[in-house]
Structure formats: C-alpha cells, structure tokens
PDB file of N, CA and C in Angstrom:
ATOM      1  N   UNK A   1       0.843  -1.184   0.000  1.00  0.00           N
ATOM      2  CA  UNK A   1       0.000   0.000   0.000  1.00  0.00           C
ATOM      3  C   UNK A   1       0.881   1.238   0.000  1.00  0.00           C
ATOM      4  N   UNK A   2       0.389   2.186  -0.374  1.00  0.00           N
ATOM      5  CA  UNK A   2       1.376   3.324  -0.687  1.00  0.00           C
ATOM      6  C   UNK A   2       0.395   4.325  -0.222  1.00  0.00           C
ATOM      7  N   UNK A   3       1.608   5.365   0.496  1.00  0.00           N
ATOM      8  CA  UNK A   3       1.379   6.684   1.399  1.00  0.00           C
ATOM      9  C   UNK A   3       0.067   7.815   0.432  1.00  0.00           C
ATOM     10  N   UNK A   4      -0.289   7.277  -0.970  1.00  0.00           N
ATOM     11  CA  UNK A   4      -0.419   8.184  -1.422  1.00  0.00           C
ATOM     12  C   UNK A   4      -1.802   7.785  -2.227  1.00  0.00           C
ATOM     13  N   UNK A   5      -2.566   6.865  -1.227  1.00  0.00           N
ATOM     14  CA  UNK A   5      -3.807   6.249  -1.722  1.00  0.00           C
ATOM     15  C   UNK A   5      -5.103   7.539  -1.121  1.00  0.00           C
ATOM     16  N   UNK A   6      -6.211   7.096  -2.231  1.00  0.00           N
ATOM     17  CA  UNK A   6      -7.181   7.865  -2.505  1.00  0.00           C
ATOM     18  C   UNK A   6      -7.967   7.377  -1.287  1.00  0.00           C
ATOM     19  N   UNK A   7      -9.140   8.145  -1.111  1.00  0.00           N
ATOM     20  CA  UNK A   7      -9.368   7.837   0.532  1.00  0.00           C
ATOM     21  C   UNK A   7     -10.441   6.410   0.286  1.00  0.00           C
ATOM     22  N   UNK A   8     -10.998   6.386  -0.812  1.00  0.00           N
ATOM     23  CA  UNK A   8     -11.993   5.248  -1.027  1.00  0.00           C
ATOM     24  C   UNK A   8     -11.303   4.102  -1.058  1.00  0.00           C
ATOM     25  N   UNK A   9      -9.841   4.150  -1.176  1.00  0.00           N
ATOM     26  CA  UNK A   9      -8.605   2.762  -1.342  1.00  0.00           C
ATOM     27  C   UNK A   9      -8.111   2.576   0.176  1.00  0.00           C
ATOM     28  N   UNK A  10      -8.795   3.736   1.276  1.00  0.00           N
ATOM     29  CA  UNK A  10      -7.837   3.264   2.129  1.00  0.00           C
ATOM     30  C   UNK A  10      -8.444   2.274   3.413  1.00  0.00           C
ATOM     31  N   UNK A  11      -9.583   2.271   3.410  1.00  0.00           N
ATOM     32  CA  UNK A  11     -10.601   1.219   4.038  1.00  0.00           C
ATOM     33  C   UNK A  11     -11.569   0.598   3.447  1.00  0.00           C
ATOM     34  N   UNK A  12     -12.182  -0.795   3.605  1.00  0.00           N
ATOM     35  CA  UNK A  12     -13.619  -0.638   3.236  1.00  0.00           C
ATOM     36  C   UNK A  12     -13.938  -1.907   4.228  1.00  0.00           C
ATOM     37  N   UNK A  13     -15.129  -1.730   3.929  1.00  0.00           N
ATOM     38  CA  UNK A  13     -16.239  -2.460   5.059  1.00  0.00           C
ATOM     39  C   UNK A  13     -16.427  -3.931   4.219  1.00  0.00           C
ATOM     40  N   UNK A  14     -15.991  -4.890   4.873  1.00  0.00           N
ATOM     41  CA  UNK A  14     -16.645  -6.428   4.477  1.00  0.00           C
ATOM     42  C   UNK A  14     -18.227  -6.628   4.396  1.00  0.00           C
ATOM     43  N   UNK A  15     -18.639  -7.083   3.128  1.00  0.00           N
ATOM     44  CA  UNK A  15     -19.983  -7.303   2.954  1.00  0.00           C
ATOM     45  C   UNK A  15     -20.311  -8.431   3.950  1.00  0.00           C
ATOM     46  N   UNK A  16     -19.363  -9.294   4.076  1.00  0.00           N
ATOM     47  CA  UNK A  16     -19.715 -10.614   5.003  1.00  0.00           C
ATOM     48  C   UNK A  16     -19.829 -10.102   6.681  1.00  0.00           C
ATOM     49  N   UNK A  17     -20.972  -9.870   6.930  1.00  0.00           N
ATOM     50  CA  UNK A  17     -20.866  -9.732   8.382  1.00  0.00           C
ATOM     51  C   UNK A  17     -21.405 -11.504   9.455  1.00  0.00           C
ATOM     52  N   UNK A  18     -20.323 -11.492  10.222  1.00  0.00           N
ATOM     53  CA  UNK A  18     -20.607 -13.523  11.022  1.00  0.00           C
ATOM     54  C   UNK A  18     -21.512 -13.027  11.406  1.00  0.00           C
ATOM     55  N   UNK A  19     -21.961 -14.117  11.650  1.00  0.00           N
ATOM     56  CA  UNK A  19     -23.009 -14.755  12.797  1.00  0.00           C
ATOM     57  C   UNK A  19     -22.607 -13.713  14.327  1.00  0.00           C
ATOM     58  N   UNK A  20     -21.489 -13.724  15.033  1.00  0.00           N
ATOM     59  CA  UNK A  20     -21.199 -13.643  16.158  1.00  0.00           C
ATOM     60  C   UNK A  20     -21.035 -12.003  15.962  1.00  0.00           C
ATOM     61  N   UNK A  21     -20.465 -11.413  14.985  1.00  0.00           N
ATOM     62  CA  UNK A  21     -21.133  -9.777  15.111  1.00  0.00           C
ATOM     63  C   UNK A  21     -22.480  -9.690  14.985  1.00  0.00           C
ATOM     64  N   UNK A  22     -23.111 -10.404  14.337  1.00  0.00           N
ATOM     65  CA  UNK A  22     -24.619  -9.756  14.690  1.00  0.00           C
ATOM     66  C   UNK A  22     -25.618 -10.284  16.255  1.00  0.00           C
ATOM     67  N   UNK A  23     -25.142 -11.404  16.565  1.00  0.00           N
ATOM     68  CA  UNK A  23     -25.552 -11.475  17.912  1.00  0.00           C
ATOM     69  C   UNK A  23     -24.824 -10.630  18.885  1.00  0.00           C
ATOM     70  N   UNK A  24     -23.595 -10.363  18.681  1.00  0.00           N
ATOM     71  CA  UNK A  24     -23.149  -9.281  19.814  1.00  0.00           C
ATOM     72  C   UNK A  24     -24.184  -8.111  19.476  1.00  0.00           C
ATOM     73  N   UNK A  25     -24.453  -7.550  18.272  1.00  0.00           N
ATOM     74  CA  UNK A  25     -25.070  -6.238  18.180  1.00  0.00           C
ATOM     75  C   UNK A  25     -26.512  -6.403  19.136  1.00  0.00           C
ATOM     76  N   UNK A  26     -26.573  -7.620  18.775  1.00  0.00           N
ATOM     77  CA  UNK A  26     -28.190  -8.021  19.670  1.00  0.00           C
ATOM     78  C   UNK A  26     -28.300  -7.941  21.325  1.00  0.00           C
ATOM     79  N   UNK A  27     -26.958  -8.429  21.547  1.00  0.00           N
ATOM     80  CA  UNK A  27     -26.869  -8.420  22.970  1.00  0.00           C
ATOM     81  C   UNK A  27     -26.388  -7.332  23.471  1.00  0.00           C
ATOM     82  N   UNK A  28     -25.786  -6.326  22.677  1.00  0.00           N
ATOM     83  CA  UNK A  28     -25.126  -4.999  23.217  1.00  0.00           C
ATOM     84  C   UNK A  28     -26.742  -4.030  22.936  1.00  0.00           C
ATOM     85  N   UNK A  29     -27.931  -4.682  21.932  1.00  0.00           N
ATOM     86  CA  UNK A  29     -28.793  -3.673  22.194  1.00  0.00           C
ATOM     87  C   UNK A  29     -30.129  -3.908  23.624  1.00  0.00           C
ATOM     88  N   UNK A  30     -29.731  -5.268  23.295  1.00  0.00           N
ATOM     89  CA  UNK A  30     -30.964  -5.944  24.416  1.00  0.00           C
ATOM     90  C   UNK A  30     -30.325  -5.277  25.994  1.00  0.00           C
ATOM     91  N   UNK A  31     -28.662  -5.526  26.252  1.00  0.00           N
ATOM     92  CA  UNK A  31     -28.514  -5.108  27.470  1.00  0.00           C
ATOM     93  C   UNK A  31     -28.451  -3.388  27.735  1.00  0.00           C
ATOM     94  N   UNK A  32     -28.500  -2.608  26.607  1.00  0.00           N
ATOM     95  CA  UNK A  32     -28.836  -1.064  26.928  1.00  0.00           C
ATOM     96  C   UNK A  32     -30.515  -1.113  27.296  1.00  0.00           C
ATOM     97  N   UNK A  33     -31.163  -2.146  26.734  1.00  0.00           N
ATOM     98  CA  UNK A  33     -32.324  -1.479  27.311  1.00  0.00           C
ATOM     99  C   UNK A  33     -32.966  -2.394  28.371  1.00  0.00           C
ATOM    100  N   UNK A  34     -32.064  -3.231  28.986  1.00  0.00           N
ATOM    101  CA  UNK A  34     -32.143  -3.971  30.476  1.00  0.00           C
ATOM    102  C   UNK A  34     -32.083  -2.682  31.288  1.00  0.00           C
ATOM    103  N   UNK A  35     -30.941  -1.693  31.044  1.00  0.00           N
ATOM    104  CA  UNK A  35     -30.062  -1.049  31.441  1.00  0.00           C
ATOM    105  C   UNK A  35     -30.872   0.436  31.188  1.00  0.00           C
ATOM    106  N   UNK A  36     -31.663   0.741  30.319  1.00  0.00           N
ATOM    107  CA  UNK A  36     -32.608   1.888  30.569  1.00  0.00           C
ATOM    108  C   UNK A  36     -33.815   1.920  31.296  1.00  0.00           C
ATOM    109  N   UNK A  37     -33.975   0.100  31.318  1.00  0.00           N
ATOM    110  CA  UNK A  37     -35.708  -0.132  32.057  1.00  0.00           C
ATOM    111  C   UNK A  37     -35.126  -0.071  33.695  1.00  0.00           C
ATOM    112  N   UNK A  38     -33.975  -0.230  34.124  1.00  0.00           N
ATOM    113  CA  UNK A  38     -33.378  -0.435  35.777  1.00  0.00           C
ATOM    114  C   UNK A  38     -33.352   0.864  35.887  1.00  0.00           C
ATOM    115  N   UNK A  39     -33.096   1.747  34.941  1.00  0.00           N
ATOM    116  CA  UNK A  39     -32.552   3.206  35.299  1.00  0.00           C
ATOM    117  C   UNK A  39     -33.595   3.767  35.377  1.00  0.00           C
ATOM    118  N   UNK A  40     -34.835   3.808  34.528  1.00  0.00           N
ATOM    119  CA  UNK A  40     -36.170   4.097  35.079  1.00  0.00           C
ATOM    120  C   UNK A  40     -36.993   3.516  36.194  1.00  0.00           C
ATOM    121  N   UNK A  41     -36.525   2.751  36.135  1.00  0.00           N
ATOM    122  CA  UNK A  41     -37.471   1.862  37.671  1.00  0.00           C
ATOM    123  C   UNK A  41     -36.529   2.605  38.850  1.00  0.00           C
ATOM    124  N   UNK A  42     -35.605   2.943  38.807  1.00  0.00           N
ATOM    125  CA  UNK A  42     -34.799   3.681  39.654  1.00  0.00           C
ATOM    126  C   UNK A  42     -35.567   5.122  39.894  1.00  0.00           C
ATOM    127  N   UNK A  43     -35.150   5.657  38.926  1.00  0.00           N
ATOM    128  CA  UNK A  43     -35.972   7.233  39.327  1.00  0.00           C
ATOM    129  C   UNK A  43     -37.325   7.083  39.521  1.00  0.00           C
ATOM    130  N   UNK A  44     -38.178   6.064  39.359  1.00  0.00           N
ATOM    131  CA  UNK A  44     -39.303   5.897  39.878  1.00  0.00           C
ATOM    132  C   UNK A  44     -39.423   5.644  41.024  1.00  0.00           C
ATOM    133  N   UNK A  45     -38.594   4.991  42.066  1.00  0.00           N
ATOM    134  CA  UNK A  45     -38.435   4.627  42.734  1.00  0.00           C
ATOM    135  C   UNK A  45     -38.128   6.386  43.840  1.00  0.00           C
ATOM    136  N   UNK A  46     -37.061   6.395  43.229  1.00  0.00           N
ATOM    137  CA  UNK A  46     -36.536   7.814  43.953  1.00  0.00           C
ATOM    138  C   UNK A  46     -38.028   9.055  44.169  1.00  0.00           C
ATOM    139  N   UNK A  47     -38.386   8.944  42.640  1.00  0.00           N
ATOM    140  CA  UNK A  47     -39.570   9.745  43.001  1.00  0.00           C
ATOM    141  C   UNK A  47     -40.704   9.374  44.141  1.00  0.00           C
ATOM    142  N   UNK A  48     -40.890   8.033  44.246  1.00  0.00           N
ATOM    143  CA  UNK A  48     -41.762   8.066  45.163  1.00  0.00           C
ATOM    144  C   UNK A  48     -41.518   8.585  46.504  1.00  0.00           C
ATOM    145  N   UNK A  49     -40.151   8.157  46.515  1.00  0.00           N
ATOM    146  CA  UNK A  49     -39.737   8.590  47.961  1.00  0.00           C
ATOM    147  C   UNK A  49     -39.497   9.717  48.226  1.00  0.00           C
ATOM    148  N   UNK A  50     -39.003  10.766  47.133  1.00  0.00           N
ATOM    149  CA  UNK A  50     -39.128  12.223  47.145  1.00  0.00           C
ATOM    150  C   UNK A  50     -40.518  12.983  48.001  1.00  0.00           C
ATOM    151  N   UNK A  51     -41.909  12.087  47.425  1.00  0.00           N
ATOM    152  CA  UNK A  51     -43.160  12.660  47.516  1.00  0.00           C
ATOM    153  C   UNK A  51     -43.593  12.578  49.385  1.00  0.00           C
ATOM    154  N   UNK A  52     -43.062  11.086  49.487  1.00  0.00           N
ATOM    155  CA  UNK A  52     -43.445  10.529  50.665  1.00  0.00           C
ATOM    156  C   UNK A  52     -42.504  11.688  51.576  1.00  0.00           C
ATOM    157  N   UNK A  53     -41.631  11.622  51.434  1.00  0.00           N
ATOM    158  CA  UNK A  53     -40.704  12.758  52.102  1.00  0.00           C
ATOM    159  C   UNK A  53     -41.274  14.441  52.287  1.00  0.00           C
ATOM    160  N   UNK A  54     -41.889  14.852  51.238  1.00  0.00           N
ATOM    161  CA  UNK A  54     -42.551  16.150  51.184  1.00  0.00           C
ATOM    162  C   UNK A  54     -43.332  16.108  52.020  1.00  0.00           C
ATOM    163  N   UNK A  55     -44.774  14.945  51.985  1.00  0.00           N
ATOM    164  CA  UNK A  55     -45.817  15.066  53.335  1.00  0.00           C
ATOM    165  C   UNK A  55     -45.247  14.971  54.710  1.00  0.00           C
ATOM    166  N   UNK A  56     -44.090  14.612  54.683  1.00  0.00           N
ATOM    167  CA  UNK A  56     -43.536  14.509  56.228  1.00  0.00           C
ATOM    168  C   UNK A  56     -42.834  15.872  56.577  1.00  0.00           C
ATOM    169  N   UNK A  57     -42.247  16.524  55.308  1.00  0.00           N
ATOM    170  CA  UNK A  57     -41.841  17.807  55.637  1.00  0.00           C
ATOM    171  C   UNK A  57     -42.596  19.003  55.765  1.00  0.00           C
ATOM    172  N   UNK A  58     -44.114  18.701  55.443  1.00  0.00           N
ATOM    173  CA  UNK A  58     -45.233  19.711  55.278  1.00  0.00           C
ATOM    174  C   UNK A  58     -45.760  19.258  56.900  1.00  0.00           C
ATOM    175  N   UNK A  59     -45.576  18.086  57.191  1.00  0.00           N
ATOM    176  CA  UNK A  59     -46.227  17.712  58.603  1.00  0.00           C
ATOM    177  C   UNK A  59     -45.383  18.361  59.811  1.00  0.00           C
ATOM    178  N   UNK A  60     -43.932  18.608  59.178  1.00  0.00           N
ATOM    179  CA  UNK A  60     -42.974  19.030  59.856  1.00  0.00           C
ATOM    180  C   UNK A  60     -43.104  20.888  60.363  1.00  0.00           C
ATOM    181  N   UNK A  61     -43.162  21.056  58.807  1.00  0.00           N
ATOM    182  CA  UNK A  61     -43.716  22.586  59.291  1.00  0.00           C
ATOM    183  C   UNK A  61     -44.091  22.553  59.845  1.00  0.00           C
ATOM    184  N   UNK A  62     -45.521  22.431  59.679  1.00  0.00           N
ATOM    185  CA  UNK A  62     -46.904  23.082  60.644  1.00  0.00           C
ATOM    186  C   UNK A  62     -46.686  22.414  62.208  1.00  0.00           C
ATOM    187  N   UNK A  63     -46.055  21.674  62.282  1.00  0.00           N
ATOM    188  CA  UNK A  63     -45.552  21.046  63.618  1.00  0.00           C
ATOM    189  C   UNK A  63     -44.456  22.284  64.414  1.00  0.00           C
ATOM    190  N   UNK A  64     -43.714  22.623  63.539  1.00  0.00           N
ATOM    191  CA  UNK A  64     -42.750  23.939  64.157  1.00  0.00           C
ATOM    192  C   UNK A  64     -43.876  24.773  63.948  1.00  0.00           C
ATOM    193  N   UNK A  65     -44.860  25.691  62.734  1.00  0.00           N
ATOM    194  CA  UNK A  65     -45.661  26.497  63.402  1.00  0.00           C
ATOM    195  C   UNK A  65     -46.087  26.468  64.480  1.00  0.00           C
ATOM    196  N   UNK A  66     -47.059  25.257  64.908  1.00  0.00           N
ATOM    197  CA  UNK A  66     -47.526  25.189  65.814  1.00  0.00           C
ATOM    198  C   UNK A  66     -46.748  25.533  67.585  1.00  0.00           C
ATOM    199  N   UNK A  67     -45.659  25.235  67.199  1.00  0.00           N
ATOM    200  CA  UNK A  67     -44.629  25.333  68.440  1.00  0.00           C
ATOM    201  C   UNK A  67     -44.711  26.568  68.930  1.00  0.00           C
ATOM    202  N   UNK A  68     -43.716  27.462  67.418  1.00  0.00           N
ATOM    203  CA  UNK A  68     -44.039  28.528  67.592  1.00  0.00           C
ATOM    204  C   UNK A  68     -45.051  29.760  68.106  1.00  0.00           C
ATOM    205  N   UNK A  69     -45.977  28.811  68.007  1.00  0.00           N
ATOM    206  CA  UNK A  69     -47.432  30.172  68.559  1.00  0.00           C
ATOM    207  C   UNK A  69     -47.789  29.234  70.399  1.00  0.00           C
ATOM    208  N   UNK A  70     -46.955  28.499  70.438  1.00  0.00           N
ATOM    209  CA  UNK A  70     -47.665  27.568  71.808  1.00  0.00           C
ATOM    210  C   UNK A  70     -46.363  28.288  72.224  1.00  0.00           C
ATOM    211  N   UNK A  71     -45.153  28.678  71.796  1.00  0.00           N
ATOM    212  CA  UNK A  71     -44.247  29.283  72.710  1.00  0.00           C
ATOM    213  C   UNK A  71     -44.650  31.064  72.708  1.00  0.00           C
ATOM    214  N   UNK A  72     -45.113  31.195  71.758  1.00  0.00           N
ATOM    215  CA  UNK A  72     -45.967  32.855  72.499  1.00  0.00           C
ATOM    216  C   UNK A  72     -46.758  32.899  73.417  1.00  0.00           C
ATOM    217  N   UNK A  73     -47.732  31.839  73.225  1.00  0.00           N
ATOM    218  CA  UNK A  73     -48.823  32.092  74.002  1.00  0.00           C
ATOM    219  C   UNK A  73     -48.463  31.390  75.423  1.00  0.00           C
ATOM    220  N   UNK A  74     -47.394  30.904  75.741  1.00  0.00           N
ATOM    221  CA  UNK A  74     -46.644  30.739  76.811  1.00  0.00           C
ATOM    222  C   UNK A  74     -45.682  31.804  77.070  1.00  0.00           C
ATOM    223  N   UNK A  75     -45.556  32.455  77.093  1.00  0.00           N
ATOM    224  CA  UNK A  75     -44.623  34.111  76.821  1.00  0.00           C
ATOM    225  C   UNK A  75     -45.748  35.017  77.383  1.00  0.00           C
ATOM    226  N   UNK A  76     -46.812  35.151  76.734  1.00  0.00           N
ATOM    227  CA  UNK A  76     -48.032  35.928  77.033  1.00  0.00           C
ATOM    228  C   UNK A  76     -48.505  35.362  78.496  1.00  0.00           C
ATOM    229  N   UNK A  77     -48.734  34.143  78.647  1.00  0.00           N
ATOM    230  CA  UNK A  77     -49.110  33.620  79.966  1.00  0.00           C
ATOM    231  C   UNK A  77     -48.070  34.173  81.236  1.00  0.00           C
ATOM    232  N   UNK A  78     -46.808  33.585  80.713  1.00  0.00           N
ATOM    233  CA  UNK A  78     -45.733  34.562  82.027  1.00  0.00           C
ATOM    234  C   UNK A  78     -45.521  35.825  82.059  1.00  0.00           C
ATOM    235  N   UNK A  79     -46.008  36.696  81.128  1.00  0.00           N
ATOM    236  CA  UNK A  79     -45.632  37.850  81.366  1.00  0.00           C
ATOM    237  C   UNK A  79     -46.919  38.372  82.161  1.00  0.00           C
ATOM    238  N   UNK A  80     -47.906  38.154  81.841  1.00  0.00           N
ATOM    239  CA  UNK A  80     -49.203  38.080  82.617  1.00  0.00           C
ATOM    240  C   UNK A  80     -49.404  37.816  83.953  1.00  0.00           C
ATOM    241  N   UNK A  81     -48.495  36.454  84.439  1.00  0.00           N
ATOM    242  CA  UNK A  81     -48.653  36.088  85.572  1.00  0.00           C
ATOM    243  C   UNK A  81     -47.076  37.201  86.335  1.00  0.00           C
ATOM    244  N   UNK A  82     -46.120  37.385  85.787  1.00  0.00           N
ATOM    245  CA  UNK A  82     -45.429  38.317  86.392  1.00  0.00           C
ATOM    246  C   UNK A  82     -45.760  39.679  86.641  1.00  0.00           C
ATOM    247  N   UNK A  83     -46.958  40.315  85.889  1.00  0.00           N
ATOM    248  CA  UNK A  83     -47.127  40.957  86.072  1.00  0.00           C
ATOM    249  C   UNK A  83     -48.477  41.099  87.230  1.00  0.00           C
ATOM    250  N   UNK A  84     -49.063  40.028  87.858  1.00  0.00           N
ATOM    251  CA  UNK A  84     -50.282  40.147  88.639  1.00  0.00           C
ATOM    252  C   UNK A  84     -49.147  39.929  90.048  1.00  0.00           C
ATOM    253  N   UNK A  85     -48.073  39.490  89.910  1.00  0.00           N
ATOM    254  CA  UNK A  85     -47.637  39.355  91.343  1.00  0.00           C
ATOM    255  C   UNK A  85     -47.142  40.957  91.554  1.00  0.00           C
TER     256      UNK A  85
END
C-alpha cells in the first residue's frame, strides 16, 4: 500500500458480516435497554420517595408552626402572671 492512496482505497467495510457480530449487536442492544428499564425503575423509585418525604416535611412545618405560637402564648401567659404578682 502506498502513502499516497485515494481515501476510497484506504478502508472498506466487508460485505460478510458472522453470525457472532450480529448477535453481539443483539446483545449490546438488548442489554442497553435492560439497562434503561433499571434506570427508570430507579428514578421511579426515587420519586416516590421524594413525595413521601414532602408530606412529612409539610407535617414538619406546621408542627414547628404550631410550636411557635404555643411558645408565644406561653410568653403571654408569664408575662401576665409576672405581672399580677
């Protein structure tokens, strides 16, 4: 071969493709989409637990609101009672 071949001379593709390249192609496509259905069952997964997590953090708030106004109205009670003595 010589340094000074045309580019259509300098590769070409075998018409004969085996048996064993086309089952690899099969198994390299079957395991991407083993491999996209785990990766979705994954973020499905994650999402649920995202959601379940939100109602506990909305339960969480209103749980510190609630604190919050039971520690005023305990503030209001002692200043009340310090002030009747």
């Amino acid at each position: 071969m010589s340094a000074l071949q045309s580019p259509s001379q300098s590769w070409r593709i075998s018409r004969q493709i085996t048996l064993a390249v086309i089952l690899t192609l099969l198994l390299q496509g079957a395991t991407a989409l083993i491999w996209a259905g785990s990766a979705a069952e994954r973020i499905s997964q994650l999402e649920q637990r995202s959601e379940a997590r939100s109602d506990i953090a909305e339960r969480l708030a209103a749980l510190e609101a609630h604190m919050v106004q039971t520690r005023q109205s305990l503030d209001r009670i002692e200043r009340k009672l310090d002030g009747a003595n």
